[in-house]
Structure formats: structure tokens, C-alpha cells
Protein backbone atom coordinates (compact mmCIF):
# COMPACT_ATOMS: atom_id res chain seq x y z
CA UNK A 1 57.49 109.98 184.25
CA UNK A 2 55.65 108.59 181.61
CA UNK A 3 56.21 110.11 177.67
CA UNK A 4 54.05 112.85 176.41
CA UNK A 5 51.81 112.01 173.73
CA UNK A 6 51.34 113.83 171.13
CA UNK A 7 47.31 114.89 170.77
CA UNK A 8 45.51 116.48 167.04
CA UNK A 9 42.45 118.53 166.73
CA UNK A 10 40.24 115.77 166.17
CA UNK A 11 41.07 113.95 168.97
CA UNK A 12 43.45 111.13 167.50
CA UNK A 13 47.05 110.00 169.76
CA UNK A 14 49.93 109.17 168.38
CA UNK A 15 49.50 109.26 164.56
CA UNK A 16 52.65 109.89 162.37
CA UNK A 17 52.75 112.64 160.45
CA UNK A 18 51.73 113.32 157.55
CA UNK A 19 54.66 114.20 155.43
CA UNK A 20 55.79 110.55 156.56
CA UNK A 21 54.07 109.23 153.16
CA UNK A 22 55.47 111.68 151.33
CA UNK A 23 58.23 109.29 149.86
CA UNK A 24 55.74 106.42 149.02
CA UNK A 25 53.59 108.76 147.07
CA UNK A 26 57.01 109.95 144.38
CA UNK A 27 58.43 106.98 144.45
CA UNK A 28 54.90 106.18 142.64
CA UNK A 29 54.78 108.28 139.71
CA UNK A 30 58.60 107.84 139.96
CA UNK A 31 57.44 103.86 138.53
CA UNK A 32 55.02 105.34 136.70
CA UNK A 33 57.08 108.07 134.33
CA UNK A 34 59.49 105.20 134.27
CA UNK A 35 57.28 103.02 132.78
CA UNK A 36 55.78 105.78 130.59
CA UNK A 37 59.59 106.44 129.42
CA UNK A 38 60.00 103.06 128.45
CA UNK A 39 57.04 102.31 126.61
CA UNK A 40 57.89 105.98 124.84
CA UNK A 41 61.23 104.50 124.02
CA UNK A 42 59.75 101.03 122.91
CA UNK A 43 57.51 102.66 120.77
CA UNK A 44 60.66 104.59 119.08
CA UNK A 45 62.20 101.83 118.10
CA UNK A 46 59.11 99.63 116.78
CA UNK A 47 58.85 102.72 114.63
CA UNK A 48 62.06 103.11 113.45
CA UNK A 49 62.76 99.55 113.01
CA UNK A 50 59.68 97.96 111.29
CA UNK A 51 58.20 101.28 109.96
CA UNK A 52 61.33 103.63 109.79
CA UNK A 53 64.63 103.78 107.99
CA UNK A 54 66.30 100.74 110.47
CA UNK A 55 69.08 102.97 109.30
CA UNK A 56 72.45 102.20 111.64
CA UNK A 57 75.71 102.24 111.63
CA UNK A 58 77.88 99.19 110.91
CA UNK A 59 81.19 100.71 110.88
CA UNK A 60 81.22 104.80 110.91
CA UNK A 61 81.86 106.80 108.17
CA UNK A 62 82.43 103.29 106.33
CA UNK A 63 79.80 100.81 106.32
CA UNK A 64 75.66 101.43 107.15
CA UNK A 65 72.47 99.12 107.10
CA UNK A 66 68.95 100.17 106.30
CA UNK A 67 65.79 98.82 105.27
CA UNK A 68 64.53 99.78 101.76
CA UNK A 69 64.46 103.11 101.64
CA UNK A 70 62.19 105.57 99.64
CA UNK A 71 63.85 107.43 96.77
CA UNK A 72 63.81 111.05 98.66
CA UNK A 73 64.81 109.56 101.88
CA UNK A 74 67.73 107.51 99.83
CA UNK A 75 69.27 110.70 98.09
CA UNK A 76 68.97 112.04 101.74
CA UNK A 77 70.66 109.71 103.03
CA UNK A 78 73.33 109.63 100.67
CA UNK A 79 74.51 113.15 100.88
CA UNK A 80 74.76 113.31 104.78
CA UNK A 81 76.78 110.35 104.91
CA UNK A 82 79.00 111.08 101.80
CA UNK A 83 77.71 107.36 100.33
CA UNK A 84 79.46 105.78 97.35
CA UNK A 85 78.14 102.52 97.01
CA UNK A 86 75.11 100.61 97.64
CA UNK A 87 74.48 97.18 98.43
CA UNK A 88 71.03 95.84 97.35
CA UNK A 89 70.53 92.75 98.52
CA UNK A 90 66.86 91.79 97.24
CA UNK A 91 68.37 90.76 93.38
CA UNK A 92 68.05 93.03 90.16
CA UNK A 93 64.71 93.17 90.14
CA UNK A 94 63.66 95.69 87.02
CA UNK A 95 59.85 95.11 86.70
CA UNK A 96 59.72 96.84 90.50
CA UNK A 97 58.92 100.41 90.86
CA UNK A 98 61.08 100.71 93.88
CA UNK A 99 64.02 98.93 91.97
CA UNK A 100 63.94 101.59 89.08
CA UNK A 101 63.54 104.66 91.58
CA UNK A 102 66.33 103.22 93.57
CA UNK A 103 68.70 102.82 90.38
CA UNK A 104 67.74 106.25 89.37
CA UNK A 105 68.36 108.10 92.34
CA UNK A 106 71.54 106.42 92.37
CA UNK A 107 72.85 107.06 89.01
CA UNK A 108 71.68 110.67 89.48
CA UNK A 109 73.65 110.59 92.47
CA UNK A 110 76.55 109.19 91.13
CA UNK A 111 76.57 106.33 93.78
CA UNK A 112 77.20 102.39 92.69
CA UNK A 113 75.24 100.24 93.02
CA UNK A 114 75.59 96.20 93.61
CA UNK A 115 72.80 93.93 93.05
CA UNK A 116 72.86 90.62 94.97
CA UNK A 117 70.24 88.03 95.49
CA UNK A 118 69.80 86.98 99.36
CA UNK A 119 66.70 84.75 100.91
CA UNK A 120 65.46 85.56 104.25
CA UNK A 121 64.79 82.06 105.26
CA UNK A 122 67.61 79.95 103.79
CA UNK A 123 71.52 80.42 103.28
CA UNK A 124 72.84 82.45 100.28
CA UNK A 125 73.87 80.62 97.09
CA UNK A 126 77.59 79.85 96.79
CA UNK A 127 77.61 82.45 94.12
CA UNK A 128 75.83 85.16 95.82
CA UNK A 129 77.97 84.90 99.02
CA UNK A 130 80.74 84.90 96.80
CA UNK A 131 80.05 88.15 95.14
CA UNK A 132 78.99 89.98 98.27
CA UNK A 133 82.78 89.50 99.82
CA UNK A 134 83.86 90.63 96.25
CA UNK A 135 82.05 94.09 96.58
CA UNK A 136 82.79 94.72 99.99
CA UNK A 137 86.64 94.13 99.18
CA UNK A 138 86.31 95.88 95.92
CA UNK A 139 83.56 98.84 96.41
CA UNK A 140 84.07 102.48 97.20
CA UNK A 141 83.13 103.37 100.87
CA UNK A 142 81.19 104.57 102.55
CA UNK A 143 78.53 101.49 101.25
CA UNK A 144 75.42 101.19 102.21
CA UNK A 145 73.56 97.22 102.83
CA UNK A 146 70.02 97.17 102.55
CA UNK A 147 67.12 94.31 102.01
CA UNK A 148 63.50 95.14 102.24
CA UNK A 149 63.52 95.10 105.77
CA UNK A 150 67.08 95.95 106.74
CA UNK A 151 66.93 93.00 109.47
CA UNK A 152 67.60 89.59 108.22
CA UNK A 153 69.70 89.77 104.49
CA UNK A 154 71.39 92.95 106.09
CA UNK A 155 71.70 91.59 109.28
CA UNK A 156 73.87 88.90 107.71
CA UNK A 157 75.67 90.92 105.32
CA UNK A 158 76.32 93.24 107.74
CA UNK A 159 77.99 90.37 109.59
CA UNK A 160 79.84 89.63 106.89
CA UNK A 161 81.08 92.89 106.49
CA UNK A 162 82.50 93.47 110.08
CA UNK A 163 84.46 89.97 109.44
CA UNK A 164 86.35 91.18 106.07
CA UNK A 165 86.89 94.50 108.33
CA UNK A 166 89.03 91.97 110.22
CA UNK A 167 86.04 92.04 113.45
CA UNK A 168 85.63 89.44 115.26
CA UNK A 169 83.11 86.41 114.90
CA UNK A 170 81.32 87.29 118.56
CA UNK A 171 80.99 91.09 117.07
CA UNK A 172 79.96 90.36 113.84
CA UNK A 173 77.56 88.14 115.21
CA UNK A 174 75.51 91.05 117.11
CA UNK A 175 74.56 91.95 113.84
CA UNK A 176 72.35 89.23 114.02
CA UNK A 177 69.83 90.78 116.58
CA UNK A 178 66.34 91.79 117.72
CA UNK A 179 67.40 95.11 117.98
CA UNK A 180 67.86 95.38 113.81
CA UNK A 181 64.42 93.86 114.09
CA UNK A 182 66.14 89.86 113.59
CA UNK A 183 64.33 87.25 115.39
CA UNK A 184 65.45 83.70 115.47
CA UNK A 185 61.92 82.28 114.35
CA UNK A 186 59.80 81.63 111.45
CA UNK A 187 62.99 81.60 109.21
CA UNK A 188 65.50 84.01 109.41
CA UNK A 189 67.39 81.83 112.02
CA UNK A 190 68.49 80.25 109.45
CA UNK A 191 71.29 82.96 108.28
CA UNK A 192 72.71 82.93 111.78
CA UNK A 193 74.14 79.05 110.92
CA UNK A 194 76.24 80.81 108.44
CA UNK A 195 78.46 82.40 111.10
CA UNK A 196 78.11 79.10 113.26
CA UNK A 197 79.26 76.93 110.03
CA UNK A 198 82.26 79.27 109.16
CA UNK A 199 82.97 78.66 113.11
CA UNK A 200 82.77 75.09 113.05
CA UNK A 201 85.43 75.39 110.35
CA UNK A 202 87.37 77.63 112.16
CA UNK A 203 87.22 75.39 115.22
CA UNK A 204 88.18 72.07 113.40
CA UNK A 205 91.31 73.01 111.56
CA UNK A 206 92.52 75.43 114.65
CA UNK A 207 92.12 78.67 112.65
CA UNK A 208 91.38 82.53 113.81
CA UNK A 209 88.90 84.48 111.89
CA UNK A 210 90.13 86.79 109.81
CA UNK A 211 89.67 88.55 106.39
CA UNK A 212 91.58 86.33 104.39
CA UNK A 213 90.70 83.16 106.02
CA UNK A 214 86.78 83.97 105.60
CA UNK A 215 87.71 84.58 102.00
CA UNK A 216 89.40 81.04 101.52
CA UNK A 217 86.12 79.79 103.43
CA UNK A 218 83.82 81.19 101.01
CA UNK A 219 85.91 80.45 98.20
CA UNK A 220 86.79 76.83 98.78
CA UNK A 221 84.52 74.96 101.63
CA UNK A 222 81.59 77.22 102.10
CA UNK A 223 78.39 75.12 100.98
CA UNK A 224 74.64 75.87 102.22
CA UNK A 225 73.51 73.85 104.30
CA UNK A 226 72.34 70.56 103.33
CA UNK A 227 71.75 71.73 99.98
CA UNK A 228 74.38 70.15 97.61
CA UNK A 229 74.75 66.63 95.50
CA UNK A 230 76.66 65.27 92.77
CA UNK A 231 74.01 63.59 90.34
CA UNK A 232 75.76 60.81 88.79
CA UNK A 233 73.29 59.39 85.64
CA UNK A 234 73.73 55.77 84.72
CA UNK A 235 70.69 55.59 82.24
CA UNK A 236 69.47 58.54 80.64
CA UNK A 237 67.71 58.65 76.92
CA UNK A 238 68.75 61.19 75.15
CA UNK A 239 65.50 61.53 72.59
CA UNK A 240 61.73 60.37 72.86
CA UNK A 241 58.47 60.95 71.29
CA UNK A 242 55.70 63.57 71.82
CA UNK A 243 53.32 62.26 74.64
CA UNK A 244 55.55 59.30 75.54
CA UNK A 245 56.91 58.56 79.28
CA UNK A 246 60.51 57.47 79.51
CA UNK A 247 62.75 57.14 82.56
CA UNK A 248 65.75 57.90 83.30
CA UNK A 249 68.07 56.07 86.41
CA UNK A 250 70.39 58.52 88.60
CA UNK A 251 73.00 57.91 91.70
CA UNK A 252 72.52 60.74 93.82
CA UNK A 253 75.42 61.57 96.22
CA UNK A 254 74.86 63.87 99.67
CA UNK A 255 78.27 65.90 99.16
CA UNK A 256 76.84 67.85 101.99
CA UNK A 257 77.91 67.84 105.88
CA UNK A 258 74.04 67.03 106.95
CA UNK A 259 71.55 64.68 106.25
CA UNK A 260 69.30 64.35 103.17
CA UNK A 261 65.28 63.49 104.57
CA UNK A 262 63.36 62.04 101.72
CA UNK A 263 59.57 61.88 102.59
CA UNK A 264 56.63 59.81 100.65
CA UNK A 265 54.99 63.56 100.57
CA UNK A 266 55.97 66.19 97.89
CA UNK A 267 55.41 69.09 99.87
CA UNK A 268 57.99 68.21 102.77
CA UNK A 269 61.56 66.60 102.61
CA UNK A 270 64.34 65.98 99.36
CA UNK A 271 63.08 64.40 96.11
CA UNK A 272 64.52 64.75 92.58
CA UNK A 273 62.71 66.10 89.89
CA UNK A 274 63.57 66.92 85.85
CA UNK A 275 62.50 69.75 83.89
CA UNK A 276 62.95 70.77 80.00
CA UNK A 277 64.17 74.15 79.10
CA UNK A 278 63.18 75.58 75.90
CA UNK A 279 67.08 76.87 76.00
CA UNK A 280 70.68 76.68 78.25
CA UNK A 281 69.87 79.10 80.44
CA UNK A 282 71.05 80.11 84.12
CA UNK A 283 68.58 79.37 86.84
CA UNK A 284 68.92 81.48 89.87
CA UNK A 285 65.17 81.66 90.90
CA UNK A 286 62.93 78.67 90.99
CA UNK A 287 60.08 81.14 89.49
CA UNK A 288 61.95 80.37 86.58
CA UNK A 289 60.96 77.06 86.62
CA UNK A 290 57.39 77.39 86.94
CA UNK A 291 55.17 76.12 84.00
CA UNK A 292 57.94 74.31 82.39
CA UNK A 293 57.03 70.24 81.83
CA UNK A 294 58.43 68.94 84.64
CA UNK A 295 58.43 65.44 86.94
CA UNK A 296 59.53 63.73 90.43
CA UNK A 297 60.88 60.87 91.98
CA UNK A 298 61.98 59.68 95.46
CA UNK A 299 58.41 60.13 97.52
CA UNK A 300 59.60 57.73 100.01
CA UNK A 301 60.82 57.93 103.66
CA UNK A 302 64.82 57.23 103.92
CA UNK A 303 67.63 59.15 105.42
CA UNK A 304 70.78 59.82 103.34
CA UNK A 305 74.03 60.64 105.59
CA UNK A 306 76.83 62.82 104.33
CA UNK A 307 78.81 60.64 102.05
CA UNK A 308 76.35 57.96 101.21
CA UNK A 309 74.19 57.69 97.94
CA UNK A 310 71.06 56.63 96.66
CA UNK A 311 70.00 55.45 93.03
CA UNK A 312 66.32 56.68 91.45
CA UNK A 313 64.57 55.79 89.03
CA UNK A 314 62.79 59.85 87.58
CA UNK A 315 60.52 59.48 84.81
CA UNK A 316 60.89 62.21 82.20
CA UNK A 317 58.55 64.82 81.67
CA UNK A 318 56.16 64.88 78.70
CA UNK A 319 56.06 67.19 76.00
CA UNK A 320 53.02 67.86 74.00
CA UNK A 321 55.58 69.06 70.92
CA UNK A 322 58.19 68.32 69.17
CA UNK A 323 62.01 69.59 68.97
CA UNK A 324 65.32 70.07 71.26
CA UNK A 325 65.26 71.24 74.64
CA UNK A 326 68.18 70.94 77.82
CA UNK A 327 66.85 68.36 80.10
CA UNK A 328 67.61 69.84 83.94
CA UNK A 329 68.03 67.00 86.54
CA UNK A 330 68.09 68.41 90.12
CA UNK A 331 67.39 67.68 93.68
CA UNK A 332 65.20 69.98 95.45
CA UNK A 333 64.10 70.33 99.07
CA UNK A 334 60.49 71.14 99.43
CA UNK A 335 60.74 74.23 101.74
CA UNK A 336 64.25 75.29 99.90
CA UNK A 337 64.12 74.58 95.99
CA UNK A 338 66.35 72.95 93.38
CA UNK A 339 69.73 72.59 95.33
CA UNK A 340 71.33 74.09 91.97
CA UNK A 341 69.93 77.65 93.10
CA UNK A 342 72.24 77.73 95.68
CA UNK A 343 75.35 76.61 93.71
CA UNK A 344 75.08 72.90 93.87
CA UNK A 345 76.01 71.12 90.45
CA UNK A 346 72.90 69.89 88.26
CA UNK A 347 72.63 67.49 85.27
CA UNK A 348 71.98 69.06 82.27
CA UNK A 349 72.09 67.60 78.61
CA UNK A 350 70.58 68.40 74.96
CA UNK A 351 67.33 65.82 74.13
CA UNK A 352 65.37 65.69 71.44
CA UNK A 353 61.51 64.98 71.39
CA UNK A 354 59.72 63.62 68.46
């Protein structure tokens, strides 16, 4: 007998029902909330990452990360968290509003704070990195680390910090992350050969990372990059008159593990350049440089290897007065600056102009 079939009102055989669809039609806006929920929580953490606090937690109750942080939400921050110390790694910086209200919510607070020059875009000065594992072995906790944008400086330090916490390297190295709002581009990708550096180390004399051995690091092999030399002068005049060119002859050696590229253009590549100072003074910004009578040498296209040397021939700037001034003989990389910022040993010496 054949099978029934099942007939509706308006005339149509054998159509499913209905409520058959049913489960196509949720499992729509089921994608769609979904998709609403994520850009919700996307949005969330644009805001709190690049217009926020980018306040986290490095180590609870111990060690936190933040952007720069206004002076109300700072003073907030510190009594929740019971903060002692803060980190502030953009430099002293006193001709800054938000340096002054950040040292005077601080001191009204009776919090520390540490003030320690990193770059974004290139590896810290011997000296800086230096003093950072200082403070963090030396400063009361809980400590706050902060740079402008609590990403790329704090996304190293913070690094840093989980290694002298005895971490390990793969840990501290997630840190390092888009989700602080650190991008490996433009820059900042820079800091993360730090970590692979210290590893290299680590990896060549058969070594596990640990607080003390990142300490001896630091101390005793860390260097940034490409950026350190021994200058070694073999002609250099110690006194010359107003308006006069002189030259002076140096043997520059690449103490470095990496390669020096000097280029025939000033704005790319290695060349050496002199400078007089009106006094002996520290340089830890090349801003300090600027305006000073200066000069270059080594526009040319050559390759110096790690160990090998080059001699050049710098003339000396011109002064349009007389009397003494310290006569500053550096490298400097085009994109980086004088390789003494970063720790590297310069020539200095007392000349007199007539």
C-alpha cells in the first residue's frame, strides 16, 4: 500500500515542517551576538590599552605595569595596590608638566620614585640597564613600571623584572606582546633582541637563566647592539686658531658582536663625527649635542666586522671664538646616535682655540 502523504491548506505535498528551520535561524544570531561580543571585547581592550591605564599585573601584590598615568588616577592607583615604589622609565624629565605632577603625587604619597632613561626603538644604555636591575633588587615592593605608553620600555622592563624574580626567559618574554599594546614593527622590535642576546649568551657558555647570572650579564658582557668602539687617536692637535680647519686621524675598532655599515650618505649607516663642549660634561641625550660646532667623517660605503678596524681622517670643527673647550670624538649611527649614549667609550680631551 503505498505511504500517505501528508497534504496543507494550500494545496502543497510533502513539505517539511516548519519548525525544521528553527535551528538555522539561532544558530544565526548565535554568529551574530558572537561576533557582536567580540568586537565589544576588542573594543575593551583598544581602550584600555592605547587610551586607558594598560595597567596589569606583572607579579601580584609585587610588581605592576602601566602607561603614564594621570596624577588622580596615579594616587588611585597607589592606595589600592599598597604601592611603594615607582619606576619611571621616560628619564627625569623636570621641564614636563606630567613629570612634576607625577613627582608630587608621589612625594605626597610617600611612594619612591626611580627615574631611568629607556628608548622605544633602540636597546637601553649600559648604564640605564644597569640601574634598572639595581632598583628592582634594591626598591620597596610593590613597584610600579611605567613609560608613556606602558607597552614597549615597560614591556621590557617588565621582562626584566620577571627574570631577577628568578622567571623564566620564555615567561618573561610574554611581556613582550600585542596584548600590552607591543608590536614587533616600526621600532620597538628592537627591545625584544635584548632577551634574545642575553639568550645567545646563555646558550654559548651552557648557562640557565637566573637572577644572578642576568646580573653578571648586565654587569660584565651586556653591550647594545652594534653600538660600541674603542677610538684609538694617532694624530690629534691639541690647539688651533679661530676659523681654521685642522684634522685629526683616528683607528676605530668594532668591539661589538655585529657589523659596523658605513654609507657615503649622512642620514643612513656609521660615521664619526667631533664636537666641542663649552665644559666636561655627561652626555646622555644627543639633544645635548645639538647646536654645538660639530663635524663628520667616514661618508663612504665599507663594512666593518666585529674585531676589525678602520683608520679616518675627521676634520675638526670650527670655532668662531677663542678659548678651551673638551673636544668629543664619537661614532654615531644615523638612526641610533653617538654610540657613547649607550655606554660605549668616547675620546675626549682639553683643546685650546686661538
Amino acid at each position: 500500500m503505498p505511504a500517505e502523504r501528508t497534504t496543507f491548506p494550500n494545496g502543497d505535498a510533502d513539505r517539511e515542517p516548519a519548525t525544521s528551520h528553527l535551528p538555522l535561524y539561532w544558530l544565526k544570531w548565535l554568529g551574530v551576538l558572537v561576533m557582536l561580543a567580540l568586537m565589544a571585547c576588542c573594543g575593551l581592550w583598544v581602550h584600555h590599552t592605547f587610551l586607558g591605564t594598560n595597567f596589569h599585573a606583572v607579579v601580584p601584590g609585587k610588581i605592576y605595569r602601566s602607561a603614564q598615568l594621570k596624577a588622580e588616577t596615579l594616587a588611585e592607583i597607589v592606595r589600592r595596590y599598597g604601592l611603594r615604589s615607582v619606576v619611571n622609565l621616560r628619564g627625569g624629565c623636570p621641564e614636563f608638566d606630567w613629570y612634576q605632577q607625577e613627582r608630587q603625587t608621589l612625594q605626597s604619597l610617600n611612594v619612591r620614585q626611580y627615574d631611568i632613561r629607556f628608548s622605544y626603538r633602540a636597546p637601553p644604555p649600559v648604564p640605564e640597564l644597569r640601574n634598572l636591575v639595581q632598583v628592582l633588587s634594591d626598591c620597596e615592593k610593590p613597584v610600579l613600571l611605567h613609560c608613556r605608553r606602558g607597552a614597549d620600555r615597560t614591556g621590557l622592563a617588565s621582562a626584566i623584572a620577571l627574570i631577577c624574580e628568578n622567571e623564566s626567559l620564555e615567561v618573561a618574554r610574554k611581556q613582550l606582546s600585542p596584548f600590552y599594546g607591543w608590536f614587533p614593527a616600526g621600532g620597538p622590535e628592537r627591545l625584544a633582541e635584548v632577551l634574545d642576546w642575553y639568550a645567545d649568551w646563555l646558550k654559548k657558555l651552557q648557562l640557565a637563566s637566573s637572577r644572578e647570572v642576568f646580573a653578571l650579564w648586565v654587569e660584565e658582557h651586556y653591550k647594545p647592539g652594534h653600538l660600541w668602539a674603542e677610538l684609538e687617536p694617532l694624530s690629534v692637535p691639541d690647539r688651533w686658531r679661530v676659523g681654521e680647519t685642522v684634522a685629526a686621524r683616528f683607528r676605530v675598532h668594532n668591539r661589538s658582536d655585529f657589523c659596523w655599515r658605513f654609507r657615503i650618505t649622512p642620514r643612513v649607516g656609521v660615521h664619526l663625527r667631533a664636537w666641542l663642549l663649552p665644559e666636561d660634561i655627561e652626555v646622555r641625550d644627543p639633544a645635548e649635542l645639538a647646536g654645538l660646532p660639530s663635524d663628520a667623517a667616514g661618508f663612504f660605503n665599507t663594512t666593518v666586522a666585529p674585531g676589525e678596524c678602520l683608520e679616518i681622517t675627521l676634520p675638526l670643527p670650527r670655532s668662531d671664538r677663542a678659548g678651551q673647550f673638551v673636544l668629543l670624538v664619537d661614532l654615531v649611527d644615523a638612526h641610533d646616535g653617538p654610540f657613547g649614549v649607550y655606554g660605549s667609550p668616547t675620546f675626549r680631551r682639553w683643546v685650546t682655540v686661538e
